[in-house]
Protein backbone atom coordinates (compact mmCIF):
# COMPACT_ATOMS: atom_id res chain seq x y z
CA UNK A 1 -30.08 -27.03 -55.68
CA UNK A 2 -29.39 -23.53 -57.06
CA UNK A 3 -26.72 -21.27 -56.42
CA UNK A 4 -28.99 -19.13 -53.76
CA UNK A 5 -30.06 -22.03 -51.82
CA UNK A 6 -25.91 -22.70 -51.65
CA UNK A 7 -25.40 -19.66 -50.88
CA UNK A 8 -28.30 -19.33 -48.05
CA UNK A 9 -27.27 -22.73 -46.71
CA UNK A 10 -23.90 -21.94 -46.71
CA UNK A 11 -25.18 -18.62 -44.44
CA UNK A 12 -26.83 -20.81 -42.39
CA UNK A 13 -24.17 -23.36 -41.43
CA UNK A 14 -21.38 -20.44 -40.92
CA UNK A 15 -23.98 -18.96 -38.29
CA UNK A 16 -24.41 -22.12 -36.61
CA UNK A 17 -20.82 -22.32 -35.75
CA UNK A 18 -20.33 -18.71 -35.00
CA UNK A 19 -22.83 -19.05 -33.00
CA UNK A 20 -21.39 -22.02 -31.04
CA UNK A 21 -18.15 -20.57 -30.93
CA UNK A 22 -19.10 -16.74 -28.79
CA UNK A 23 -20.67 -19.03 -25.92
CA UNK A 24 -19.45 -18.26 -22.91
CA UNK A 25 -18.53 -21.56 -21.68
CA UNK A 26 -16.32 -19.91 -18.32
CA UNK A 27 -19.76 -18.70 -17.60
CA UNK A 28 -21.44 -22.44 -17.91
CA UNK A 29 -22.06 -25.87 -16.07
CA UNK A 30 -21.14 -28.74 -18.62
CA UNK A 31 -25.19 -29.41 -19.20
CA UNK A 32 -25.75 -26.06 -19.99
CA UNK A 33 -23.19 -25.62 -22.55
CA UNK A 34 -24.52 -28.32 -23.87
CA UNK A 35 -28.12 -27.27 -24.52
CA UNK A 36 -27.03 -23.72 -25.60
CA UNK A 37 -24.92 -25.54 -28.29
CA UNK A 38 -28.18 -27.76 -29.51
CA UNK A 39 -30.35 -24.66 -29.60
CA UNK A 40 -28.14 -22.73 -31.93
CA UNK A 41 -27.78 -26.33 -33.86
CA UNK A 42 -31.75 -26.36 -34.22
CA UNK A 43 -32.26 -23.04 -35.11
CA UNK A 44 -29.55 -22.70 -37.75
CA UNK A 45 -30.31 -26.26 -39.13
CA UNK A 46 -33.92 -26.39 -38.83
CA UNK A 47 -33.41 -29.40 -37.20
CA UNK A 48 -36.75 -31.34 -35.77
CA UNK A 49 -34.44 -32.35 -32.65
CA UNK A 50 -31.13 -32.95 -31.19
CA UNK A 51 -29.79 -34.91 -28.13
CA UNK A 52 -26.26 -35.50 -26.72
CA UNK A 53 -25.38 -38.30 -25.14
CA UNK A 54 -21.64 -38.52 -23.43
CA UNK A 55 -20.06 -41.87 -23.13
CA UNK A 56 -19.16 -42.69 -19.70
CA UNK A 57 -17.88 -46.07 -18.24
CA UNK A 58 -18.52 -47.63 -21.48
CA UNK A 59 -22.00 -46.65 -21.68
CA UNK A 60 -23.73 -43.42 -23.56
CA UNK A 61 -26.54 -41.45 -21.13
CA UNK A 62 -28.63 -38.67 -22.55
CA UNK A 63 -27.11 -35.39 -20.50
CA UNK A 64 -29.32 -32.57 -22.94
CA UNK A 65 -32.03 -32.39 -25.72
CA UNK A 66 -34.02 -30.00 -27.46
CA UNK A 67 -36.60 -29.35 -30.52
CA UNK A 68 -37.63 -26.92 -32.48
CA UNK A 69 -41.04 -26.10 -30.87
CA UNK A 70 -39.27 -26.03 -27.68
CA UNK A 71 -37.08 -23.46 -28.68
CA UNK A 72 -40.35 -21.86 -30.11
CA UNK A 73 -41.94 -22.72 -26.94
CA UNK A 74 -39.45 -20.78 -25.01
CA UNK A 75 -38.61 -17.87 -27.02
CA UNK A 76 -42.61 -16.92 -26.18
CA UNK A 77 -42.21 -16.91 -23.09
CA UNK A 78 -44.69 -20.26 -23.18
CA UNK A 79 -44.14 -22.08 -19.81
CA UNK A 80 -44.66 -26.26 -21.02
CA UNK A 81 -44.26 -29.70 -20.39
CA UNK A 82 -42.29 -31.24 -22.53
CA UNK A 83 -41.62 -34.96 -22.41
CA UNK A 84 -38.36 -36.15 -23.05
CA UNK A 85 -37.15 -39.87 -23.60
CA UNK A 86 -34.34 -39.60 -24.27
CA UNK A 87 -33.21 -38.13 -20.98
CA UNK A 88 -33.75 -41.64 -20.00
CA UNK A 89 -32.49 -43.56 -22.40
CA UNK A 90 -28.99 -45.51 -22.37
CA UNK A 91 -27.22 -47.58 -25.10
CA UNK A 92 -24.17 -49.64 -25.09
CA UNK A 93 -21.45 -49.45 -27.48
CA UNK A 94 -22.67 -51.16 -30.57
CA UNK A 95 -26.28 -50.62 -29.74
CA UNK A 96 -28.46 -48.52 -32.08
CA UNK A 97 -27.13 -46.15 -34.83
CA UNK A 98 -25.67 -44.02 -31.82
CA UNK A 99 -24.17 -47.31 -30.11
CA UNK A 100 -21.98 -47.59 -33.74
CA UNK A 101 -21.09 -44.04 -34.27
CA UNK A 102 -19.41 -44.30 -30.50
CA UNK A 103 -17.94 -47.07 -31.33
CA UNK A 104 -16.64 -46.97 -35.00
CA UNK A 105 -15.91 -43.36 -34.51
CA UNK A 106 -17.31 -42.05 -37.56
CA UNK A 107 -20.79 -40.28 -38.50
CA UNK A 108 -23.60 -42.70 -38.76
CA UNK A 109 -26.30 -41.89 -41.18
CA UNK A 110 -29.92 -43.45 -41.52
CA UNK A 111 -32.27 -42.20 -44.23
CA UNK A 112 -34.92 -44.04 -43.53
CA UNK A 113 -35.34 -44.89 -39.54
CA UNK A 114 -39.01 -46.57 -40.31
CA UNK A 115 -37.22 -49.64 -42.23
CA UNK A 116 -33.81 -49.27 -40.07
CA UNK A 117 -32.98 -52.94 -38.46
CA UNK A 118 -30.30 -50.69 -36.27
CA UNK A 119 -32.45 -47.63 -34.97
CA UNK A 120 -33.35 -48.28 -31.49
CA UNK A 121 -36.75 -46.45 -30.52
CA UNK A 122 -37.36 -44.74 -26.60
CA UNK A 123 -39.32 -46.59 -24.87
CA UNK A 124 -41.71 -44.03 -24.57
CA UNK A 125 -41.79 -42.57 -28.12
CA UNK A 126 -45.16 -41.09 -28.32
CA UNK A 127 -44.73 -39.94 -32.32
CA UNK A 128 -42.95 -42.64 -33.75
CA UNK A 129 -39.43 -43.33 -35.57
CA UNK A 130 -38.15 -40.22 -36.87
CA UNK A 131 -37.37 -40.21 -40.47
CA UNK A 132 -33.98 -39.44 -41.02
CA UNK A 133 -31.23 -39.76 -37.92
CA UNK A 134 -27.90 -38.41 -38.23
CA UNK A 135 -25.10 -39.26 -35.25
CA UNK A 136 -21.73 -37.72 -35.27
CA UNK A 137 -19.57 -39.00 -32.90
CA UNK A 138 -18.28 -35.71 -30.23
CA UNK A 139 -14.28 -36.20 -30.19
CA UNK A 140 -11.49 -34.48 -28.72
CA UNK A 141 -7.89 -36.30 -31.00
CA UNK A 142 -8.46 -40.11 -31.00
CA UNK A 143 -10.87 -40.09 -27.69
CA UNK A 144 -14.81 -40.37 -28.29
CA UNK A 145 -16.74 -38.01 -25.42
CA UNK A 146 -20.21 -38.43 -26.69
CA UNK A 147 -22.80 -38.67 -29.39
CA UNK A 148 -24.49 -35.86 -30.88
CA UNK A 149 -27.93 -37.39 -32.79
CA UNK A 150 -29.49 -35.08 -35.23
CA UNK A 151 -33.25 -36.14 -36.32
CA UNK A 152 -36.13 -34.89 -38.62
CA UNK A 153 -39.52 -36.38 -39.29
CA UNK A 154 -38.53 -36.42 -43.46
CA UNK A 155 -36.59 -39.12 -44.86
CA UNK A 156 -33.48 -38.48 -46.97
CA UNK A 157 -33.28 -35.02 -45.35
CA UNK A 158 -29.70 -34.82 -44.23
CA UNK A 159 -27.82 -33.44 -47.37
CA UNK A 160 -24.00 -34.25 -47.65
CA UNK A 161 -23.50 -30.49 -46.94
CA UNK A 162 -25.62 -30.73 -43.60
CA UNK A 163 -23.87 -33.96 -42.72
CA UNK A 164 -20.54 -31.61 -43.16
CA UNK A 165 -21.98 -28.81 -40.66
CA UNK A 166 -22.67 -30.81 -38.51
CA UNK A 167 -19.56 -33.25 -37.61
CA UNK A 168 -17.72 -29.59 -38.35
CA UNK A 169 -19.99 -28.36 -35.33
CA UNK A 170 -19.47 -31.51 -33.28
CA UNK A 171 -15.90 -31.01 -33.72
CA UNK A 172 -15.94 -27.46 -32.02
CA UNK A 173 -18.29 -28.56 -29.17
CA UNK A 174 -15.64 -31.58 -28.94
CA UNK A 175 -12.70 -28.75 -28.23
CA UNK A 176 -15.42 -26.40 -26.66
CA UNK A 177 -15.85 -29.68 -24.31
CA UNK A 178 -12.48 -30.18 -23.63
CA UNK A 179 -11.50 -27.33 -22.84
CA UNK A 180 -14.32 -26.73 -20.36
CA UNK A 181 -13.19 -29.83 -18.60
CA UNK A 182 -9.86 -28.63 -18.34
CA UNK A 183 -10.91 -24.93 -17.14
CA UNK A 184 -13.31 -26.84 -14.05
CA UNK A 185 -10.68 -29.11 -13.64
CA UNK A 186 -7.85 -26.36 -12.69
CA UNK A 187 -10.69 -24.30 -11.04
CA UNK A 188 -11.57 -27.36 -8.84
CA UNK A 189 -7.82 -28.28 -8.41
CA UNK A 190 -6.67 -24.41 -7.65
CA UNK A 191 -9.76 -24.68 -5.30
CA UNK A 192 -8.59 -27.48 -3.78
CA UNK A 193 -5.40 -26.11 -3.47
CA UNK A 194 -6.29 -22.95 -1.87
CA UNK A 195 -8.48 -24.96 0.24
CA UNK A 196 -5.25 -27.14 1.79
CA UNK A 197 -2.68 -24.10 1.68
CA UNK A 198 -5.26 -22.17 4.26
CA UNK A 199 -5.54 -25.68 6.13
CA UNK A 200 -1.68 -25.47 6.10
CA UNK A 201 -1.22 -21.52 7.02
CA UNK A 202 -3.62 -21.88 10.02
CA UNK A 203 -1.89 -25.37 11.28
CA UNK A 204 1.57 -22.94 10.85
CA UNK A 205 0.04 -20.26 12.81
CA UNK A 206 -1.30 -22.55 15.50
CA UNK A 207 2.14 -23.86 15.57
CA UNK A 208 4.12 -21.05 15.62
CA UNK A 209 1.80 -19.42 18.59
CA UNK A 210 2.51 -22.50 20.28
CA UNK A 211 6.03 -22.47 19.87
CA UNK A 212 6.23 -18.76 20.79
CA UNK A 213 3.93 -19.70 24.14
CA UNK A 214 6.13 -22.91 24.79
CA UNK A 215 8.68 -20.52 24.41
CA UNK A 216 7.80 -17.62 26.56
CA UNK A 217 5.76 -19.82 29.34
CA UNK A 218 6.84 -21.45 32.14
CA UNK A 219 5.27 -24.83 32.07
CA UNK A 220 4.81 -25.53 35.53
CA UNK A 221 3.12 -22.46 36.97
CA UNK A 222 1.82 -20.60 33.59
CA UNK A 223 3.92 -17.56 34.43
CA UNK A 224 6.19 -16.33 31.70
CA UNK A 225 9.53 -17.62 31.50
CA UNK A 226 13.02 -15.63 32.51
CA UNK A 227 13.62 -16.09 28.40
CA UNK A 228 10.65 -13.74 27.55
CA UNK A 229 10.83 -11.52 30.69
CA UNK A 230 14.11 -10.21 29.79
CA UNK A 231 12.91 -9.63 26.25
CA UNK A 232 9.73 -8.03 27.13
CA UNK A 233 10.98 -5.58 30.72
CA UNK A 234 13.54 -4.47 27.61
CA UNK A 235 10.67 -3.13 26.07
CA UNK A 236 8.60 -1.51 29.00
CA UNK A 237 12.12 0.11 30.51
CA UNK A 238 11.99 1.70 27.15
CA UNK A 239 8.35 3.03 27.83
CA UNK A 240 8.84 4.17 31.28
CA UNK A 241 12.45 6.13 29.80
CA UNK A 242 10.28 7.34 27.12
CA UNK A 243 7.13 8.69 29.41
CA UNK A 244 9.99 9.92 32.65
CA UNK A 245 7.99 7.01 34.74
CA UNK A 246 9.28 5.53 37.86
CA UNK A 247 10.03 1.70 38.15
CA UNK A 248 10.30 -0.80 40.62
CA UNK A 249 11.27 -4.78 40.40
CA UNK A 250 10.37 -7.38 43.35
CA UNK A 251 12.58 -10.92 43.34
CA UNK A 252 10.98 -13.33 45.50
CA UNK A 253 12.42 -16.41 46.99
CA UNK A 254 11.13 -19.41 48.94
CA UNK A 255 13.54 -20.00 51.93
CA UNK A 256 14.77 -23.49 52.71
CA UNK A 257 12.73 -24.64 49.40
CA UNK A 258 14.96 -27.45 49.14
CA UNK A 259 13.58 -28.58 52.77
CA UNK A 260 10.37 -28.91 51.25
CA UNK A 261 11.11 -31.08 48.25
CA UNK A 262 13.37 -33.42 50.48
CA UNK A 263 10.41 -33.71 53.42
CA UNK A 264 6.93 -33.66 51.18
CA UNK A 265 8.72 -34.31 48.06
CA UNK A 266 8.76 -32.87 44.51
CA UNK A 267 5.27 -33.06 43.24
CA UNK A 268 4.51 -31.07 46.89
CA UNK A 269 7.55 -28.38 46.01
CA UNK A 270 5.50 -27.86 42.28
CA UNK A 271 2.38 -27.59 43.90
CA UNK A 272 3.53 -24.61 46.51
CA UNK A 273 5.60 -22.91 43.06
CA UNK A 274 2.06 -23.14 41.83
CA UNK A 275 0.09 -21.61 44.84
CA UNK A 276 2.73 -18.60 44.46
CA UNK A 277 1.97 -17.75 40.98
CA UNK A 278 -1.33 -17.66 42.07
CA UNK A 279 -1.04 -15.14 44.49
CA UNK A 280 1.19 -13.37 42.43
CA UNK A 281 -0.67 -12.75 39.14
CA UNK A 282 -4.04 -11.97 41.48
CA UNK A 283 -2.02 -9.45 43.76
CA UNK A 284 0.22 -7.78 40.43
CA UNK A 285 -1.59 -4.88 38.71
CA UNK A 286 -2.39 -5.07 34.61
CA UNK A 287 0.54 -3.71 33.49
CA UNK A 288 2.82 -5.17 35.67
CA UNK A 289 5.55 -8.03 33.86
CA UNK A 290 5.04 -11.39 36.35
CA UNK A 291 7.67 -14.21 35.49
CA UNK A 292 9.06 -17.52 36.93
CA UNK A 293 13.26 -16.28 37.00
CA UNK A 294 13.83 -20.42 37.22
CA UNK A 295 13.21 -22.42 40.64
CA UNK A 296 11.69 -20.93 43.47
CA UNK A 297 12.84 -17.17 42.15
CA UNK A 298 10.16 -14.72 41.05
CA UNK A 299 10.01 -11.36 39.90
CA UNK A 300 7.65 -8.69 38.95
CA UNK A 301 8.51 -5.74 37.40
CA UNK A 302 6.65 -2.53 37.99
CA UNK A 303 6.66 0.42 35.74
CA UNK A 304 5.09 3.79 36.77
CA UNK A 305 5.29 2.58 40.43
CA UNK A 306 7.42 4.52 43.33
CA UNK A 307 9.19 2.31 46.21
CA UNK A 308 5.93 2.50 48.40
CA UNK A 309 4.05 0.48 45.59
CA UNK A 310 6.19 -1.91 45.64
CA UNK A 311 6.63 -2.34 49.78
CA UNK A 312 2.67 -2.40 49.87
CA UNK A 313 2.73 -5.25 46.99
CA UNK A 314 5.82 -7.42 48.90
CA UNK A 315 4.01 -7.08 52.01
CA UNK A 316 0.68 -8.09 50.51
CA UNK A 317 2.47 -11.26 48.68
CA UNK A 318 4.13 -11.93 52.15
CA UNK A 319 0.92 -11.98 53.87
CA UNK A 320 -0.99 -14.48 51.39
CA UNK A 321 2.29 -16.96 51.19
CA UNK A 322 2.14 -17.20 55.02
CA UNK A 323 -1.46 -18.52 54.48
CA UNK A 324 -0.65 -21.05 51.95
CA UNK A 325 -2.67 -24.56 51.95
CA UNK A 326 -0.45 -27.48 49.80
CA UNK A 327 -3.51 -30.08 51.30
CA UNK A 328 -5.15 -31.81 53.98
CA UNK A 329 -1.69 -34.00 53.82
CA UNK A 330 0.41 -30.83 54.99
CA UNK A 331 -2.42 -28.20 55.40
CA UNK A 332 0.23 -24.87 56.25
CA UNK A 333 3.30 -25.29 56.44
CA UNK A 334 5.98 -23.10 58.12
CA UNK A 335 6.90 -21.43 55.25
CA UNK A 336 8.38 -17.92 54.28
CA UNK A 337 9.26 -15.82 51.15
CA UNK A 338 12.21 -13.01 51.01
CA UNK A 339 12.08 -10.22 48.78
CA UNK A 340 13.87 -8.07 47.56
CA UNK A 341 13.21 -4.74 45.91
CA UNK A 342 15.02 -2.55 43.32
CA UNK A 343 13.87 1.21 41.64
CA UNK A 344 15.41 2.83 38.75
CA UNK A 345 17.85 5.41 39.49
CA UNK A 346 16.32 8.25 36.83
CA UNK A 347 20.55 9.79 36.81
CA UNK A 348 22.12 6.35 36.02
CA UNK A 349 19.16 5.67 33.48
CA UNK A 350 20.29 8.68 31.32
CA UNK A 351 23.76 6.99 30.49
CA UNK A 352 22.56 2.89 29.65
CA UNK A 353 20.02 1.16 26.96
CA UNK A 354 16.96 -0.47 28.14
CA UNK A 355 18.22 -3.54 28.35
CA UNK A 356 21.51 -2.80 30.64
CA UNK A 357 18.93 -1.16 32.93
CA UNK A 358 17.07 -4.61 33.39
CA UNK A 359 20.16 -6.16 34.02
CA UNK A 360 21.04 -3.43 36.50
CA UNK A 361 17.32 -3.68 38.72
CA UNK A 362 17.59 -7.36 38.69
CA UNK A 363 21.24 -7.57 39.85
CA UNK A 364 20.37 -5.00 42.74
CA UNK A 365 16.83 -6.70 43.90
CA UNK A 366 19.23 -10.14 43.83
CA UNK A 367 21.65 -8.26 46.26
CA UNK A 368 18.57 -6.84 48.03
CA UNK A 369 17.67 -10.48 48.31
CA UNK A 370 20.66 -12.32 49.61
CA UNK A 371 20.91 -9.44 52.54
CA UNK A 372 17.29 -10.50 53.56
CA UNK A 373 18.51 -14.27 53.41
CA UNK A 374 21.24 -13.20 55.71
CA UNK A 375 19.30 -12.02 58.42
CA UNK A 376 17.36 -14.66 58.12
CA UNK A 377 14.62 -15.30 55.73
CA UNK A 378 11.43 -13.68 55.54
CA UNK A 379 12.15 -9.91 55.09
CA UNK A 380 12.26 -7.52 52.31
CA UNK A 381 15.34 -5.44 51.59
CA UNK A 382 15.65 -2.53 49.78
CA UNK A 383 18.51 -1.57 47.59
CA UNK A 384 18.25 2.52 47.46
């Protein structure tokens, strides 16, 4: 060989692994890094064919192969059938010339595959034994992930030099291989991960709006609790200050409630709480704030409303407790509900927060109430 060939082959092998090396494996599935990596073999290597076969569970399976007419083939935009074999072919450690090079590890080299007692045809090899077969085991350190198999219908074709190339270029697509893993690996693993930390941020958010709702709801009768009505009438006090609204608040009672628990019992006393927060969320406006105080105590709280509004909504809620129906057990019983009524002073709201004003409606509708309990039960008092 003369210094030009050298030189040319030379060329020729530093372009095959250039070429290897700009693939964009990110860009890739496994397979098709693969055959991208074979066609650059072929056409810097002038290669009849190449296959890979990656060892898996102890056995080697074809995963890609090409030739050089199908790289002809497609670079013409030719649209063909081509039969392959080898996509169907398996061998066992040990088994063929690519069997040994898995398991030995090192390049296998047959110069002559016609009078080879180790080359293992396909079963459906249409153009006979190749003439020379070259297979370099594809390793990442000490582990063996594949075959690469190297053919050409001459015999004695695979120079030392070629032989080189290619375990050189078997050893990038070995690292090229690895790392791919590892990139699909993390990808599938971040995946995963981002897959369970949503799982886990809407199971927290279910929980925590649970928690909140266990929290501000009264379990019994679905009203909000006297926790988050304190908390919230804060809030809308501060809205009615802000806008120079009026405000009233209406504490309801059951009289003698305790009678009804001791005569009917207590799953007859829930069922009557229940009835009244019936009434009371259909009878309360939108905007007003409906809560369950603890017991048999209720209280609505009604910004932009004058004292009128809130008589009209007592008597209302008066009128529809009298008609209450706890069951063809009890049907209606003699029953009544005292009320008593509270409206912001606008002078003494000038000098106290928000919250001090709750404080002060409820602790004058609770007066307003006990005066109405006084003079015995089912009235509303007013506390001007």
């Amino acid at each position: 060989m003369d210094l030009r060939e050298r030189f040319f082959n030379l060329l020729d092998s530093l372009s095959a692994l250039r070429a290897l090396s700009r693939i964009d494996m990110a860009r890739l599935t496994e397979e098709e890094l693969v055959e991208q990596a074979l066609e650059q073999l072929v056409r810097y290597q002038n290669l009849e064919s190449c296959s890979v076969f990656f060892l898996e569970q102890g056995e080697l399976r074809c995963v890609a192969g090409t030739s050089m007419s199908e790289i002809h083939t497609r670079r013409a935009g030719i649209q063909m059938h081509v039969s392959r074999g080898s996509s169907q072919m398996h061998f066992g450690l040990g088994e063929g010339i690519i069997g040994i090079a898995a398991q030995t590890g090192d390049l296998q080299y047959c110069n002559d595959c016609q009078q080879s007692p180790a080359y293992k045809p396909f079963p459906d090899e249409e153009v006979g034994r190749p003439g020379s077969l070259v297979c370099v085991p594809i390793k990442m350190g000490d582990r063996t992930l594949g075959v690469l198999n190297a053919s050409h219908p001459m015999n004695d074709y695979f120079e030392p030099w070629q032989q080189h190339t290619i375990s050189l270029f078997c050893s990038m697509l070995g690292q090229m291989l690895h790392n791919h893993r590892l990139l699909h690996d993390l990808e599938y693993v971040v995946d995963q991960r981002t897959v369970e930390l949503r799982a886990a941020l809407r199971e927290a958010e279910q929980l925590r709006q649970r928690y909140e709702r266990l929290a501000a709801i009264d379990g019994l009768t679905g009203l909000h609790n006297r926790r988050f009505f304190f908390d919230e009438a804060g809030r809308m006090l501060a809205q009615v200050l802000r806008h120079d609204f009026a405000c009233s608040l209406l504490l309801l009672d059951v009289d003698y409630f305790k009678r009804v628990n001791e005569e009917w019992g207590f799953a007859v006393g829930d069922r009557l709480l229940c009835r009244i927060a019936e009434i009371l969320k259909a009878e309360a406006r939108g905007g007003d704030l409906v809560a369950r105080i603890g017991g048999e105590e209720f209280v609505v709280l009604m910004p932009d409303s004058q004292l009128e509004g809130a008589h009209l909504l007592a008597q209302r809620i008066q009128e529809r407790f009298a008609l209450i129906d706890l069951g063809v057990e009890i049907g209606r019983p003699n029953l009544s509900l005292s009320v008593g009524v509270s409206m912001l002073d606008r002078q003494k709201s000038r000098l106290r927060s928000p919250a001090e004003l709750v404080e002060q409606l409820y602790t004058e509708a609770n007066q307003a109430l006990y005066q109405c309990k006084s003079e015995g039960c089912n009235y509303k008092a007013y506390s001007l």
